[in-house]
N, C-alpha and C. Protein backbone atom coordinates (compact mmCIF):
# COMPACT_ATOMS: atom_id res chain seq x y z
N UNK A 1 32.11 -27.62 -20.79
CA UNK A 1 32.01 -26.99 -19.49
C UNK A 1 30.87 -26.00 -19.47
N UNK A 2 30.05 -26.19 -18.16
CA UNK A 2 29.06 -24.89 -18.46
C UNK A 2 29.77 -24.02 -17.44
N UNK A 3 28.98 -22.37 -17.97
CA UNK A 3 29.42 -21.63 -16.59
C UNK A 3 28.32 -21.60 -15.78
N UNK A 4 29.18 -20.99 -15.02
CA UNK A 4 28.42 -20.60 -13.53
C UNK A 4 26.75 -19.54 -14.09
N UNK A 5 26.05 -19.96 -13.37
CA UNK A 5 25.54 -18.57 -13.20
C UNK A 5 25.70 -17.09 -12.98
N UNK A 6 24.44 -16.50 -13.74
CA UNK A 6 25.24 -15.17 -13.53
C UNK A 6 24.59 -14.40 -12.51
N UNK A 7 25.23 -13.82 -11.04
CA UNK A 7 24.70 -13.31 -10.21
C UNK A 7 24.07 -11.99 -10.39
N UNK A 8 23.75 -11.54 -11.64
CA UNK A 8 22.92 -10.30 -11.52
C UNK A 8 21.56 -9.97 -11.40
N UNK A 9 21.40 -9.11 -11.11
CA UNK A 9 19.44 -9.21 -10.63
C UNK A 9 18.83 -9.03 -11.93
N UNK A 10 17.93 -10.39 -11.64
CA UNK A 10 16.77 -10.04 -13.16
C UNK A 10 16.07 -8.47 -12.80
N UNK A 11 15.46 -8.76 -14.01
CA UNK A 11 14.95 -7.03 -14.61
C UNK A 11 13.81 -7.28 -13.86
N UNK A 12 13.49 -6.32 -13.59
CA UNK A 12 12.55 -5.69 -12.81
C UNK A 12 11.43 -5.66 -13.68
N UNK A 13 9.61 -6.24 -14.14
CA UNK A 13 9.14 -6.59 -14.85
C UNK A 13 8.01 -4.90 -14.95
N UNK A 14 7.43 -4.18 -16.11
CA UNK A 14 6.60 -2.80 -15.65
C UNK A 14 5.42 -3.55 -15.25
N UNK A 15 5.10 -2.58 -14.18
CA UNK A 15 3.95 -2.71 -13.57
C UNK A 15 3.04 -2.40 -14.05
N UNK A 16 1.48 -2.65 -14.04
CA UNK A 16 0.43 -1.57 -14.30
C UNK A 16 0.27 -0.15 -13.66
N UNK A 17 -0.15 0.63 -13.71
CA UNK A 17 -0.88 1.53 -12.82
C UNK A 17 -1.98 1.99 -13.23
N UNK A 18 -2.52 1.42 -12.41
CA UNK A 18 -4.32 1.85 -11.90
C UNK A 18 -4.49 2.84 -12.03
N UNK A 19 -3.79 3.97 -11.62
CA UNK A 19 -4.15 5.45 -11.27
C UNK A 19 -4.40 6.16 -12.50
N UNK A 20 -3.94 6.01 -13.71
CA UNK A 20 -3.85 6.73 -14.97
C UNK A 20 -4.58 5.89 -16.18
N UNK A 21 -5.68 6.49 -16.69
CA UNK A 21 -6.01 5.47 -17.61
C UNK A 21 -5.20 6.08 -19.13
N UNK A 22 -5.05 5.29 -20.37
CA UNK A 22 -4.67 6.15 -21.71
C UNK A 22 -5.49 7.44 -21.91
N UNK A 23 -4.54 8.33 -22.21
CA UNK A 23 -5.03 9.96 -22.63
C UNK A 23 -6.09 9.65 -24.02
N UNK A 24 -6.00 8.45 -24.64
CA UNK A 24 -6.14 8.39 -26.34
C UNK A 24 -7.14 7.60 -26.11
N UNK A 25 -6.71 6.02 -25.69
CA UNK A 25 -7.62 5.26 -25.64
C UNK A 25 -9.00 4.85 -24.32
N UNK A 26 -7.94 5.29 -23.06
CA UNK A 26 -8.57 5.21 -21.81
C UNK A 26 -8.25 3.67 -21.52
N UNK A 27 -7.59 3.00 -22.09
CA UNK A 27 -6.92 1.96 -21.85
C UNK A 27 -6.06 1.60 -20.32
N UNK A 28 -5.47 0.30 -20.20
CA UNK A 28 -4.78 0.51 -19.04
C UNK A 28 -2.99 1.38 -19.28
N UNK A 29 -2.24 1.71 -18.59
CA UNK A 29 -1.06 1.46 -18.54
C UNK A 29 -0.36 1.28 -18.00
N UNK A 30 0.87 1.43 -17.90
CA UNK A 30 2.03 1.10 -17.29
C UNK A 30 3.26 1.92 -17.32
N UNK A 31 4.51 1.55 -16.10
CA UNK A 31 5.04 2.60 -16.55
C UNK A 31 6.58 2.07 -16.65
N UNK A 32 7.19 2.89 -17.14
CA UNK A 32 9.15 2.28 -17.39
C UNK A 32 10.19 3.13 -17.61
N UNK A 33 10.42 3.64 -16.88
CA UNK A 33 11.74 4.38 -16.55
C UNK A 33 11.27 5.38 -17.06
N UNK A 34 10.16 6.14 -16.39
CA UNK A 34 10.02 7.70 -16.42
C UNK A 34 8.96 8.00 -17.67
N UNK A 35 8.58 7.17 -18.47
CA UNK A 35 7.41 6.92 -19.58
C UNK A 35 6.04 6.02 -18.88
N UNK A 36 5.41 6.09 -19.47
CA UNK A 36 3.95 5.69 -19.08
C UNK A 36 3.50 5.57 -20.63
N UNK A 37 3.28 4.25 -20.39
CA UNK A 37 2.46 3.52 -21.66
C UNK A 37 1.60 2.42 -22.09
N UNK A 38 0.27 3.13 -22.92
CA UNK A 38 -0.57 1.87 -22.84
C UNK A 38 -0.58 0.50 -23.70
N UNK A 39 -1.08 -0.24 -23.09
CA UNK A 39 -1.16 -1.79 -23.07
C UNK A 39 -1.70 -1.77 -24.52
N UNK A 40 -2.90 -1.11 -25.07
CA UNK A 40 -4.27 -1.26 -25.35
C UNK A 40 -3.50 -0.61 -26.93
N UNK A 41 -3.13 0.67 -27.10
CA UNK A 41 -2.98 1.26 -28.37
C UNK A 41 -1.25 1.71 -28.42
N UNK A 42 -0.69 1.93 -27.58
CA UNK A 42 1.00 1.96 -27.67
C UNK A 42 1.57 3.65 -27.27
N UNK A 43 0.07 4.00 -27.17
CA UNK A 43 0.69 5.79 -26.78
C UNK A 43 1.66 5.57 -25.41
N UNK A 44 2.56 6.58 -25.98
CA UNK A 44 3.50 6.84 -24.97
C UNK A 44 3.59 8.21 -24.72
N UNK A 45 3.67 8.69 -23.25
CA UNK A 45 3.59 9.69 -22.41
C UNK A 45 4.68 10.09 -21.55
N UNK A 46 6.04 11.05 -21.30
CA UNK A 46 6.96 11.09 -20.58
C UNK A 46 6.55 11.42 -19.39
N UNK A 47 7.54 11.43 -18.54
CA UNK A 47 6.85 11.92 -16.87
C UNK A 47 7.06 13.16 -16.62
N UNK A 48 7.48 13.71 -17.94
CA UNK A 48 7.47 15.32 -17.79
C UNK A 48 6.74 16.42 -18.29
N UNK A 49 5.81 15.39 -18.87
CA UNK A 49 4.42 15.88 -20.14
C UNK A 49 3.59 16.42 -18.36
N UNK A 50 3.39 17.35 -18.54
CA UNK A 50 1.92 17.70 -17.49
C UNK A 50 0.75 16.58 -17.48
């Protein structure tokens, strides 16, 4: 027997944002639940860092 599908909403995929390049690399990034992080070298930045 298979089951049913499951009606929950897929995940929501991070976006880029344009607006901020990496502090380190100047790379692109992106952001995910309140962090901002680049593509390019892996720095991560909270949204509460100034």
């Amino acid at each position: 027997m298979r089951a049913a599908p499951s009606a929950a909403k897929p995940l929501k995929a991070a976006t880029p944002t344009a607006v901020d390049p990496c502090d380190v690399c100047g790379g692109p990034t992106y952001e995910r639940n309140c962090k901002v992080i680049c593509h390019r070298c892996g720095y991560t930045r909270d949204c509460s860092d100034p």
